[in-house]
Protein backbone atom coordinates (compact mmCIF):
# COMPACT_ATOMS: atom_id res chain seq x y z
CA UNK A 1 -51.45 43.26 32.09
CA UNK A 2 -50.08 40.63 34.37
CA UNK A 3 -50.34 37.20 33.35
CA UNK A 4 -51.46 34.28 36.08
CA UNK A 5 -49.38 31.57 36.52
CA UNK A 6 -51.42 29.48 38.62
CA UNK A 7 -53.27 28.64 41.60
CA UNK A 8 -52.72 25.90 44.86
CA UNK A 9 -55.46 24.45 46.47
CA UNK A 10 -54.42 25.09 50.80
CA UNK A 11 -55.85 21.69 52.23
CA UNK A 12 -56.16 21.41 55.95
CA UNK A 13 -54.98 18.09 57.27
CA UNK A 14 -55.81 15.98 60.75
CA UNK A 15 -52.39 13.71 60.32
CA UNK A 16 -49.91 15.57 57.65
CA UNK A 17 -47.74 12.10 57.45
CA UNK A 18 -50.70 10.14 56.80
CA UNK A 19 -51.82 12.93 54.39
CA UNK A 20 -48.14 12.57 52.23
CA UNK A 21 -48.45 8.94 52.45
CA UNK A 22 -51.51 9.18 50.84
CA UNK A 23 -50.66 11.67 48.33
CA UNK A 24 -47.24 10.38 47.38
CA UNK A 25 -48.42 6.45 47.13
CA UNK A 26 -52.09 6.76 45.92
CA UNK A 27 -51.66 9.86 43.74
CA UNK A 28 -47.87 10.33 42.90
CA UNK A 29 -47.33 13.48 44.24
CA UNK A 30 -43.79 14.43 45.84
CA UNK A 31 -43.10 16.51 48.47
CA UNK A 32 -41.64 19.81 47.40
CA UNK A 33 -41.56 21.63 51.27
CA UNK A 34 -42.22 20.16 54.62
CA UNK A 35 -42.13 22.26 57.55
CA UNK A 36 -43.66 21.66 60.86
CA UNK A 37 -46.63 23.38 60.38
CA UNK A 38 -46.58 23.51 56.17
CA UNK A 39 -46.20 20.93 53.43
CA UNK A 40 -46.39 21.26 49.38
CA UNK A 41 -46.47 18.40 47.71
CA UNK A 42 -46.10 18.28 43.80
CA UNK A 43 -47.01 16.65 40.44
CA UNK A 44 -46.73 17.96 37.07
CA UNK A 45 -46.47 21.10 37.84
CA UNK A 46 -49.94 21.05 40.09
CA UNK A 47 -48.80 21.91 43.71
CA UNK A 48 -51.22 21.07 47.05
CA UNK A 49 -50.22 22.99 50.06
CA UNK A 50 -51.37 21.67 53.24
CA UNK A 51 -51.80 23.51 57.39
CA UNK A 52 -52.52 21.23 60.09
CA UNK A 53 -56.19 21.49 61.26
CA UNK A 54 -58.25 19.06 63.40
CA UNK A 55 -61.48 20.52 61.79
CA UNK A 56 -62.93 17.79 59.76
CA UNK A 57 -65.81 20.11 58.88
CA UNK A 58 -63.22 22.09 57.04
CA UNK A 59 -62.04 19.06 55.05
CA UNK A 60 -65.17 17.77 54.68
CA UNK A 61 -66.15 21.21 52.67
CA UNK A 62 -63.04 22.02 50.59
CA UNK A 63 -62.27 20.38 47.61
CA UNK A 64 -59.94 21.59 44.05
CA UNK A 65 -60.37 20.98 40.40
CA UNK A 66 -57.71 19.83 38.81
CA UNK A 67 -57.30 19.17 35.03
CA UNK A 68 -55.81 16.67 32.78
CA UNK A 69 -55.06 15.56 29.50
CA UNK A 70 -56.79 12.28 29.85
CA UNK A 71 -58.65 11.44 32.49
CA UNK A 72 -59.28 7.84 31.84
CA UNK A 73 -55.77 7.35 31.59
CA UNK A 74 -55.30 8.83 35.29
CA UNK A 75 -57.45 7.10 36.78
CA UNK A 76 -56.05 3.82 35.63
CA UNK A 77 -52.81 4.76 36.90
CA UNK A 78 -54.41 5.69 40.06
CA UNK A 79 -56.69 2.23 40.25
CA UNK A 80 -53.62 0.00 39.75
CA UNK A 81 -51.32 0.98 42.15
CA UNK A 82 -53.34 -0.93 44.41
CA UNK A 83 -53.39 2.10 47.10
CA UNK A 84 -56.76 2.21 48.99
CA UNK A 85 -58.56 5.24 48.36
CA UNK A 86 -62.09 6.37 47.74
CA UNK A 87 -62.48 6.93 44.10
CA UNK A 88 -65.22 7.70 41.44
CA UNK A 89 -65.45 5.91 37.88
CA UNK A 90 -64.81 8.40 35.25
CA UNK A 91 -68.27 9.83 33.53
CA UNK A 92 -69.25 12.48 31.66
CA UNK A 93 -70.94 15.42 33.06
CA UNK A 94 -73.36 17.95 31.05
CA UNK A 95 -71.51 20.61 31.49
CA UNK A 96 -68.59 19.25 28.90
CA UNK A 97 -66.19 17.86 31.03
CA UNK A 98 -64.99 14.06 31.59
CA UNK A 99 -64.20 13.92 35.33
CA UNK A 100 -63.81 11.50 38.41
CA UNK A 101 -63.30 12.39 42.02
CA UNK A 102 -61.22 11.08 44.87
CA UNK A 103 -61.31 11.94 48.62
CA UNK A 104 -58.10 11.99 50.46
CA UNK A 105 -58.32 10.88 54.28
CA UNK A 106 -58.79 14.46 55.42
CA UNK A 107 -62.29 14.49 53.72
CA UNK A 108 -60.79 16.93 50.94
CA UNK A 109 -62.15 15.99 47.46
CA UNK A 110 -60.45 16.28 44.43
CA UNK A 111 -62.21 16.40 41.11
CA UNK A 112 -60.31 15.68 37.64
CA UNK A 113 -61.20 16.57 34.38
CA UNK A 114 -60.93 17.49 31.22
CA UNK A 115 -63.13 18.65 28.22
CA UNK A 116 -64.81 16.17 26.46
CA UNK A 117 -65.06 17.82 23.07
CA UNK A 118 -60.80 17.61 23.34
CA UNK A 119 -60.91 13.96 24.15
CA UNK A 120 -62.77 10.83 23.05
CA UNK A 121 -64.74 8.80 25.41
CA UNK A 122 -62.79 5.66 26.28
CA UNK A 123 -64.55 2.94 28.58
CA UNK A 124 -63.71 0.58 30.62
């Protein structure tokens, strides 16, 4: 049987330069491909491909679960490098998972998580 090796979330995006600011300062991601009309950007291993679409309905409905070791963790990182962004608090959800969410300017959300049997519940 083949194995999977992964999957990419395809974002659209209004203003791709605004998009890899936001990605690369906010979230820490690195661009991996930019093209005219296509952009990857990295972290960890976890790739986000982007197309240029004006569309915000698109954005608006489209979001990608990514997880983590430790989500609390993240979203310290992500709090103090002083980038403005919209961003959740971390909670935990019934269905076993720690998670918070961020929105990137296109209106694309993406939700962190991981299980909370696997982790202790830090807050604060």
């Amino acid at each position: 049987m083949v194995h999977l090796d992964k999957a990419c979330p395809l974002f659209p995006s209004s203003d791709i330069p605004a998009t890899l600011e936001f990605y690369r300062r906010g979230l820490g991601f690195a661009v991996s491909l930019e093209m005219a009309n296509y952009v990857i950007i990295e972290r960890d291993g976890v790739e986000v491909h982007f197309w240029p679409c004006d569309d915000h309905y698109i954005a608006e409905n489209t979001s990608a679960y990514i997880r983590v070791d430790d989500v609390d963790s993240l979203h310290k990182e992500l709090i103090n490098q002083g980038h403005e962004m919209r961003i959740t608090a971390p909670e935990d959800r019934e269905w076993g998972m720690r998670e918070f969410y961020v929105w990137d300017p296109n209106g694309n959300l993406l939700k962190f998580g991981h299980h909370i049997s696997t982790h202790e519940t830090r807050i604060g």
